[in-house]
Protein backbone atom coordinates (compact mmCIF):
# COMPACT_ATOMS: atom_id res chain seq x y z
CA UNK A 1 -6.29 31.04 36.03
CA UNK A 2 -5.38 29.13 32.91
CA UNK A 3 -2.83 26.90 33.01
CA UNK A 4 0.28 27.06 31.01
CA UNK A 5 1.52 23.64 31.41
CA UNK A 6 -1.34 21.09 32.05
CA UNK A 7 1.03 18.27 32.68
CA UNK A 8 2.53 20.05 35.31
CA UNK A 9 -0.55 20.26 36.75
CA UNK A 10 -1.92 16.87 36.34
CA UNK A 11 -0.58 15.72 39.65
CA UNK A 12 -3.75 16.76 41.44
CA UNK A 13 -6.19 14.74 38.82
CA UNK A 14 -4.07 11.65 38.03
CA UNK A 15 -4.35 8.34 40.12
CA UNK A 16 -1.29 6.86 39.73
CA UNK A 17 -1.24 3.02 41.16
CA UNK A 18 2.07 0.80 40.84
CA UNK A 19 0.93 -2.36 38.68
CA UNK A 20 3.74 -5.13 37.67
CA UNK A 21 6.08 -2.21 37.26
CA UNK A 22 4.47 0.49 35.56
CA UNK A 23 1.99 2.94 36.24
CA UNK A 24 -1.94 2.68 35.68
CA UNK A 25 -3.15 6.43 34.81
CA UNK A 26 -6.35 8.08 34.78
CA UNK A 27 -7.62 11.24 34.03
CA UNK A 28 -11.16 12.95 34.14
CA UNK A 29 -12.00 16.62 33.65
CA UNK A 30 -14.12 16.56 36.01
CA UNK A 31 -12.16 17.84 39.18
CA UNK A 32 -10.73 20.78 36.12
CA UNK A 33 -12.29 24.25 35.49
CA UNK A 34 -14.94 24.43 32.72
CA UNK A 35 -12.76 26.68 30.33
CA UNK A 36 -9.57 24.34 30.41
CA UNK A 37 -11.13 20.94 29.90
CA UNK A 38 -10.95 20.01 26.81
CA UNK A 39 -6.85 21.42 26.78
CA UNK A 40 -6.30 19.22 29.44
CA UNK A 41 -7.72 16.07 28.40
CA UNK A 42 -6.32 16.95 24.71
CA UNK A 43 -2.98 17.03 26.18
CA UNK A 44 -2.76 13.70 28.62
CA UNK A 45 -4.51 12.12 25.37
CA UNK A 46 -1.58 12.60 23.06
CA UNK A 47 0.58 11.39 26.16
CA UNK A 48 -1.13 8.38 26.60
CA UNK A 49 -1.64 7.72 22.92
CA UNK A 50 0.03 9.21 19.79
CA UNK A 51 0.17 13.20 19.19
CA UNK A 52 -3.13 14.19 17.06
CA UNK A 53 -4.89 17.48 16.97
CA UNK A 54 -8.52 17.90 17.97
CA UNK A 55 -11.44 19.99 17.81
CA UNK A 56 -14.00 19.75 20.50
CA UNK A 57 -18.18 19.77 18.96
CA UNK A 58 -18.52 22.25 21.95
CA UNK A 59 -15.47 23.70 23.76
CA UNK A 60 -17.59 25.49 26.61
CA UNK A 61 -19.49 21.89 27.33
CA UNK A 62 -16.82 19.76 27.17
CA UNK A 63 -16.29 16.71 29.14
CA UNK A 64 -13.58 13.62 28.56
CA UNK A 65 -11.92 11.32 30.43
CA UNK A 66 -8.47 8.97 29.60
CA UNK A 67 -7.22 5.75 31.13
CA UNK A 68 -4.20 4.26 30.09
CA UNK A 69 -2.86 0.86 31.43
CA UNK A 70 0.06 -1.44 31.31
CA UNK A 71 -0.47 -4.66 28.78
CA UNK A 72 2.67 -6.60 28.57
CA UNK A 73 4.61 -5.66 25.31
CA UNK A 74 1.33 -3.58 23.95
CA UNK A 75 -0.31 -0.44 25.62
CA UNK A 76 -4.21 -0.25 26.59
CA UNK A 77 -6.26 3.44 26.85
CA UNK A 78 -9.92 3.78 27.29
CA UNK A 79 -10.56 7.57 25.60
CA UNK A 80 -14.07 9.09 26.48
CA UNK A 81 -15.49 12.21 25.38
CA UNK A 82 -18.76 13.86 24.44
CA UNK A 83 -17.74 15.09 20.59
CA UNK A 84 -14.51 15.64 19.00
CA UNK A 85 -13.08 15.51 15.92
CA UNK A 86 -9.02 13.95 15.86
CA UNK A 87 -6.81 13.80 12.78
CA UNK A 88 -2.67 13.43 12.45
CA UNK A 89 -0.71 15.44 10.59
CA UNK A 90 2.36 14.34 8.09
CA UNK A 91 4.83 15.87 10.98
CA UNK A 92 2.82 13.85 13.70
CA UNK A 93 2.82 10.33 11.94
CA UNK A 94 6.08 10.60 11.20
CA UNK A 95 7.26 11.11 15.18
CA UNK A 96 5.40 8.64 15.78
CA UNK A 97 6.43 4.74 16.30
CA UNK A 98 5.62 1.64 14.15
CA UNK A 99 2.87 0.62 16.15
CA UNK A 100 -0.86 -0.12 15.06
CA UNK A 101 -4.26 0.74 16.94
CA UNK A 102 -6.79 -2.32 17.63
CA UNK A 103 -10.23 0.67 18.03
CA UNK A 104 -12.87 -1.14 19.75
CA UNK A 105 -15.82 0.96 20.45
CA UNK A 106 -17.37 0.56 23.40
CA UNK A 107 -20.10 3.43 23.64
CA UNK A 108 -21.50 5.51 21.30
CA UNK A 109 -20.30 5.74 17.64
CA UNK A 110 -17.22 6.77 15.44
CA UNK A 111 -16.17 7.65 12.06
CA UNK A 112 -12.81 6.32 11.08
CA UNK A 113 -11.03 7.62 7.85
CA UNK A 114 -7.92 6.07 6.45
CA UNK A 115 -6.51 4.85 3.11
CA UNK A 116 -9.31 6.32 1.25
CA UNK A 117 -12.14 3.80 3.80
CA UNK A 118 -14.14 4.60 6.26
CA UNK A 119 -15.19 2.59 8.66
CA UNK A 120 -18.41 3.54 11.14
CA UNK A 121 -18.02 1.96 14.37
CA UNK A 122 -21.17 1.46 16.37
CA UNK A 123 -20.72 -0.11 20.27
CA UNK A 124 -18.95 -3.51 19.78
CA UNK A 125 -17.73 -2.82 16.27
CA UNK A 126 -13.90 -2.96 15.70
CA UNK A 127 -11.26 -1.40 13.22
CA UNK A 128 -7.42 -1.26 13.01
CA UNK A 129 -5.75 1.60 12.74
CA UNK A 130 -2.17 2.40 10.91
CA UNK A 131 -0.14 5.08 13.01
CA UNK A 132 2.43 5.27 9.72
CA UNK A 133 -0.87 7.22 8.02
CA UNK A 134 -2.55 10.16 8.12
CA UNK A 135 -6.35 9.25 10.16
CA UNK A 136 -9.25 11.18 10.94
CA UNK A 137 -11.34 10.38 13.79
CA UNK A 138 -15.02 12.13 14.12
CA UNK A 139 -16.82 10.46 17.72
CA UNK A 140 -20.25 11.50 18.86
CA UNK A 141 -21.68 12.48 22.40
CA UNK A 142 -21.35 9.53 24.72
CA UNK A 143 -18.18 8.14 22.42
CA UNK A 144 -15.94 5.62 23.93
CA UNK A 145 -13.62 3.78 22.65
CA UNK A 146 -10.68 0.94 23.81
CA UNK A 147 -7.50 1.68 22.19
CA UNK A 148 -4.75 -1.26 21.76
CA UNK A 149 -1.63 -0.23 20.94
CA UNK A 150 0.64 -3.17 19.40
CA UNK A 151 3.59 -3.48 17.44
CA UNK A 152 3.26 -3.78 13.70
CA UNK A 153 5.54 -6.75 13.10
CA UNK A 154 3.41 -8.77 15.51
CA UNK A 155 0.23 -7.61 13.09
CA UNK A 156 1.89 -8.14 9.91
CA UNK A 157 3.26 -11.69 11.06
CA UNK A 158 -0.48 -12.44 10.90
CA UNK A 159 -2.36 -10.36 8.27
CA UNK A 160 0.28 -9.53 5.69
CA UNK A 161 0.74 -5.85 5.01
CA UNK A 162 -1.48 -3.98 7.66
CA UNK A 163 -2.87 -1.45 4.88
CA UNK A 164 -5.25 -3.54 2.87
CA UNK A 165 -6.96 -3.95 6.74
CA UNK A 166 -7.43 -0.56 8.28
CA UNK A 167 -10.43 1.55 8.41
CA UNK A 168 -12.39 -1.92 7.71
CA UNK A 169 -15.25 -2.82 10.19
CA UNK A 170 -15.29 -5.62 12.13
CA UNK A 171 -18.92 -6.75 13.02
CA UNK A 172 -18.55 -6.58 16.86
CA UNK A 173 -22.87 -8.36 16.63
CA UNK A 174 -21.84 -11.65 15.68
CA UNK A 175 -19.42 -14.17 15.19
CA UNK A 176 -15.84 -14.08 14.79
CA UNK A 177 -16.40 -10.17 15.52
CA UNK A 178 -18.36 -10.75 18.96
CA UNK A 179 -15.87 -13.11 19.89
CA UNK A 180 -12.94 -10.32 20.02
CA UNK A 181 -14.92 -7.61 21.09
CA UNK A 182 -16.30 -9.31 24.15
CA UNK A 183 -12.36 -10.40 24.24
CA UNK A 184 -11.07 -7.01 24.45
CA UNK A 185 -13.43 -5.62 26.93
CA UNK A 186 -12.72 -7.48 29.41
CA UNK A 187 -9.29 -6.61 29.76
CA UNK A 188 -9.12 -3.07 31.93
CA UNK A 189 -10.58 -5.28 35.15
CA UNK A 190 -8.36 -8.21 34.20
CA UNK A 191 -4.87 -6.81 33.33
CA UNK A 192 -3.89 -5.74 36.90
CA UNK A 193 -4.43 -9.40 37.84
CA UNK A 194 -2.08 -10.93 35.75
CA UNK A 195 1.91 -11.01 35.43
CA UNK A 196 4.01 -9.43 32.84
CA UNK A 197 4.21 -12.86 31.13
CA UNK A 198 0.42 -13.48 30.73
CA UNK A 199 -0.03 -10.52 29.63
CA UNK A 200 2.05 -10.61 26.54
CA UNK A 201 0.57 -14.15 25.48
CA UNK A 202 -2.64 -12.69 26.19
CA UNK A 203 -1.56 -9.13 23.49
CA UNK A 204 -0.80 -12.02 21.38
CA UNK A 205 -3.83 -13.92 20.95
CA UNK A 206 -6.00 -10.77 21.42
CA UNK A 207 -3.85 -10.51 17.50
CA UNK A 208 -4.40 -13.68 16.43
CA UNK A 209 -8.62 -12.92 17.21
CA UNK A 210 -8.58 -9.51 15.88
CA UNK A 211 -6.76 -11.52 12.73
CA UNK A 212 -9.41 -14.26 12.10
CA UNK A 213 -12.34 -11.70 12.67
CA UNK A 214 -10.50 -9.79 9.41
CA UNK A 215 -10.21 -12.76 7.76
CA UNK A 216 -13.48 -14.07 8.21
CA UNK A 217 -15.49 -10.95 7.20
CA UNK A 218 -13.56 -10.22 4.54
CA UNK A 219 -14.74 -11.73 1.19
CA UNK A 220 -12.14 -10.61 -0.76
CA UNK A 221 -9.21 -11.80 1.14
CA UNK A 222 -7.08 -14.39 -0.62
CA UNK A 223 -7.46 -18.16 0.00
CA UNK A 224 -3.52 -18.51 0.28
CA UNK A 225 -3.74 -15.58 3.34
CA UNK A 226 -6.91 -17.48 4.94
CA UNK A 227 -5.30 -20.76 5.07
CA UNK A 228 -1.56 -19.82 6.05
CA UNK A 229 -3.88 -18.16 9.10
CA UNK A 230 -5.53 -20.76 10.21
CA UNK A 231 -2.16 -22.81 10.04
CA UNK A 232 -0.75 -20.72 12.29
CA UNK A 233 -3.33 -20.44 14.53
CA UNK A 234 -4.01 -24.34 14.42
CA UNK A 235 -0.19 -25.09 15.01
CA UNK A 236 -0.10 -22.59 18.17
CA UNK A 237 -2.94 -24.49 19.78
CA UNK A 238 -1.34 -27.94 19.43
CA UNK A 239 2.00 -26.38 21.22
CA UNK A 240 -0.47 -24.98 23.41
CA UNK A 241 -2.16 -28.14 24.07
CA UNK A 242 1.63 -29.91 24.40
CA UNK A 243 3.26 -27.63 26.79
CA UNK A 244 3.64 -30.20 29.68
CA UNK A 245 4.59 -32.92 27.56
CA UNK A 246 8.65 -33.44 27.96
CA UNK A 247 8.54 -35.98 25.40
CA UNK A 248 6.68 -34.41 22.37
CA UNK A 249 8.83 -33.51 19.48
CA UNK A 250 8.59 -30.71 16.90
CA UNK A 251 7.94 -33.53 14.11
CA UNK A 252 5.05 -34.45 16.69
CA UNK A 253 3.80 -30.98 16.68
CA UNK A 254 3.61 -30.00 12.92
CA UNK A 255 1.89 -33.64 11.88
CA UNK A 256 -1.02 -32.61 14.73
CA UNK A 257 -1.32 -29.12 12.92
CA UNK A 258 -1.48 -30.82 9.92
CA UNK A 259 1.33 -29.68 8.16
CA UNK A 260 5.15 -30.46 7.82
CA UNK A 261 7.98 -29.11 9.99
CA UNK A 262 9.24 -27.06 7.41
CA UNK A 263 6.39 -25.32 6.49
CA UNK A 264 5.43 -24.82 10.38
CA UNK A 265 8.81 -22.97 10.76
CA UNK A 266 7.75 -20.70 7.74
CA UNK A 267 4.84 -19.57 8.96
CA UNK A 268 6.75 -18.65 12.26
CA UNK A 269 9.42 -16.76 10.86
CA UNK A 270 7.22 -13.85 9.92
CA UNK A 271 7.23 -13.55 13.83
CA UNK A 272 11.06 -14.24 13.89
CA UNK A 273 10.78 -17.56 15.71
CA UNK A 274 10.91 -21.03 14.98
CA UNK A 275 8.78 -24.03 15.86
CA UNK A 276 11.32 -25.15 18.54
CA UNK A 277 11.73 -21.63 20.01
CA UNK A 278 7.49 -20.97 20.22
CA UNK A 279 7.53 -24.27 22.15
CA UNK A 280 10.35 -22.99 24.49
CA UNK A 281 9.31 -19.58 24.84
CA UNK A 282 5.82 -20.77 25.52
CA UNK A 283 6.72 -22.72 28.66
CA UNK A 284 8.93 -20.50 29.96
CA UNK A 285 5.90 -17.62 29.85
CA UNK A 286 4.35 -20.47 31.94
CA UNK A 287 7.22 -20.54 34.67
CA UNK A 288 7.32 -16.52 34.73
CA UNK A 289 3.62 -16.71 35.70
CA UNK A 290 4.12 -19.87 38.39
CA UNK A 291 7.65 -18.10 39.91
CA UNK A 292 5.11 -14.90 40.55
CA UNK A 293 2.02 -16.71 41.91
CA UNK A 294 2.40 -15.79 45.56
CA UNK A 295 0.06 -18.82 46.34
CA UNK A 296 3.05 -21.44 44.41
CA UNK A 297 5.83 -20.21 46.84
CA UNK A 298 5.85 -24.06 48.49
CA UNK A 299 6.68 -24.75 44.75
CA UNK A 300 10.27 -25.86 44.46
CA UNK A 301 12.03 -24.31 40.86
CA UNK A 302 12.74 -27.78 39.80
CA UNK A 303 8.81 -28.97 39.95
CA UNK A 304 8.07 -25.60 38.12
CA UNK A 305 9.94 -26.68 35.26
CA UNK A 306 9.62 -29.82 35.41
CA UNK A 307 5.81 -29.83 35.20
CA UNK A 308 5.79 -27.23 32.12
CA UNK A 309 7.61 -29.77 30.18
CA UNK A 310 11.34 -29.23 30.97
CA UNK A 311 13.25 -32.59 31.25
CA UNK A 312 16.34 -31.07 32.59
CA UNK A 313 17.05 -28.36 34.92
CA UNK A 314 19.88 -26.68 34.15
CA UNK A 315 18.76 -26.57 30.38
CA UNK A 316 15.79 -25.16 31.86
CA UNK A 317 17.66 -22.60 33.66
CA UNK A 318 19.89 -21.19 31.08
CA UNK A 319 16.82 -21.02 28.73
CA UNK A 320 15.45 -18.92 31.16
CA UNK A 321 17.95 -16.17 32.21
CA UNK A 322 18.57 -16.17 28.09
CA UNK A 323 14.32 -15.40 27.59
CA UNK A 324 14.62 -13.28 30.73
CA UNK A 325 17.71 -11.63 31.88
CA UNK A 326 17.67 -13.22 35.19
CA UNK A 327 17.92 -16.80 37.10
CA UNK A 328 14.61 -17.95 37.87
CA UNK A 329 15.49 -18.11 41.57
CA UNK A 330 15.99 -14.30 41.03
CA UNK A 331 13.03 -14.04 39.20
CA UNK A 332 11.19 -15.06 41.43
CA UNK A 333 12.22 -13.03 44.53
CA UNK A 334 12.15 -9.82 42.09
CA UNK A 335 8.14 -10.86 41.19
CA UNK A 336 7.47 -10.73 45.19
CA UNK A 337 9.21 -7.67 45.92
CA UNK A 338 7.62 -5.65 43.24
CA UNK A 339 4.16 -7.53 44.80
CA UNK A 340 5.43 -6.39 48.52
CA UNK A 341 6.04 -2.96 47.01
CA UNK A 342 2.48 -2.66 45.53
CA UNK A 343 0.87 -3.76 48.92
CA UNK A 344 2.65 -1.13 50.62
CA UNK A 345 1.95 1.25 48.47
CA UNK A 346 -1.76 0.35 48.54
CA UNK A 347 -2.04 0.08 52.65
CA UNK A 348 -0.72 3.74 52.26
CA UNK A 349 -2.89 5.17 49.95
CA UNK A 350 -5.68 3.59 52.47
């Protein structure tokens, strides 16, 4: 019997396991009939990326699988399938939301079209991808590919305007390239293990990789956009490197990147933040992730912030419940229960 809803069927292929909040889904044709496989995996596809339309290599034969998981700010789906050919139409870009694919390919190949380039990814190779254009995607048998979905602002804080960038390989061999795609890869297994907060730094440096990879291979890219780059990246890494000092200042900070105060709050405001607020922001991401270690409960909140670099509490505090929408103390007990809740859920599914 064909189906005339497949979503209302996917119930009986999904498994669906609570992670930090949200849902971890994956779906293989497998367990569906022969004649409504490729419909089915079409369908969860577009749900768990952006709406495209598709045509299988060979509709009786075909096989395809999607996972999609939970990454902080950003969304992650590993897409499998043995031959299809994907493009967007003018109506489906523009339903769709500012947001930009990171494409590593992970087996097999691809042929990416956009902005007049093509780009032929072969198993470690990387491209970006604008969802505000038209794209065609032609994959082989055996293609898979990771799929990072993150918001363009955070792209174009780092790379300028994303079009002069998509559809252009990244080496995934060698270098800069490897560095990034080994990087990516390993996130599936790793995501579930970290908290919300971790996971957003970690969306954000996987964008600061994927941007020095660009720059690097890139022989035509502008000296000015090379070295505001690698500014920005070297200024991070000395807040970074700072975050448990109390007594470091921003003046501190800039003259170890190199560069004034001034110009270090320039190169932040492309991400709408400021050299004091990065620093700030940064260690409170630190005190999400030690409120919602279950193995730092003998931790009192007061050592928590005080070892990430906070010289007064209450400061501390309303810093927090500003960055977070709740006290840390409540924080806190919310991380566990969600944990408890997950634990429960996983002893039943046993």
């Amino acid at each position: 019997m064909r189906w005339g809803n497949y979503a209302e069927h996917a119930s009986k292929f999904l498994g669906d396991v609570v992670i930090n909040r949200a849902i971890t889904t994956t779906v293989n044709t497998s367990s569906v009939h022969p004649r409504d496989r490729f419909d089915y995996w079409h369908e969860m596809a577009c749900q768990a990326m952006v709406p495209f339309e598709c045509r299988p290599r060979d509709r009786s034969a075909f096989e395809g699988e999607v996972r999609s998981v939970p990454f902080g700010n950003a969304s992650l789906t590993l897409s499998g399938n043995n031959g299809v050919t994907t493009w967007r139409t003018a109506k489906q870009v523009a339903q769709s939301k500012d947001t930009v694919f990171i494409c590593a390919q992970t087996a097999g190949a691809t042929r990416i079209n956009q902005n007049g380039r093509d780009a032929f990814l072969q198993c470690g190779d990387l491209t970006l991808v604008d969802n505000a254009v038209p794209s065609e995607f032609v994959s082989t048998v055996g293609s898979k590919k990771l799929v990072v979905e993150v918001d363009r602002k955070e792209c174009e804080a780092r790379l300028g305007r994303v079009t002069q960038w998509t559809a252009q390989r990244i080496d995934g061999s060698g270098g800069a390239g490897a560095l990034v795609s080994n990087f990516i890869q390993l996130l599936p297994a790793q995501i579930p293990l970290l908290s919300e907060a971790a996971q957003s730094q970690i969306a954000h440096q996987l964008i600061d990789l994927v941007a020095v990879a660009l720059a690097e291979g890139d022989g035509t890219a502008s000296a000015r956009s090379s070295a505001r780059l690698i500014s920005l990246l070297r200024l991070k890494s000395v807040v970074d490197a700072n975050l448990t000092n109390a007594h470091v200042t921003c003046e501190e900070l800039a003259a170890a990147a190199g560069i004034s105060v001034r110009y270090a709050n320039q190169l932040l405001d492309a991400e709408q933040t400021s050299l004091q607020r990065l620093l700030f922001s940064r260690r409170i991401a630190k005190c999400q992730e030690a409120l919602a270690d279950p193995s730092q409960t003998h931790r009192q909140i007061s050592d928590i912030a005080y070892s990430w670099g906070f010289a007064d509490v209450s400061h501390f505090g309303r810093l927090f419940k500003n960055a977070t929408g709740m006290t840390p103390r409540s924080y806190r007990k919310h991380a566990f229960d969600a944990l408890h809740c997950v634990n429960g859920h996983h002893l039943r599914s046993i």
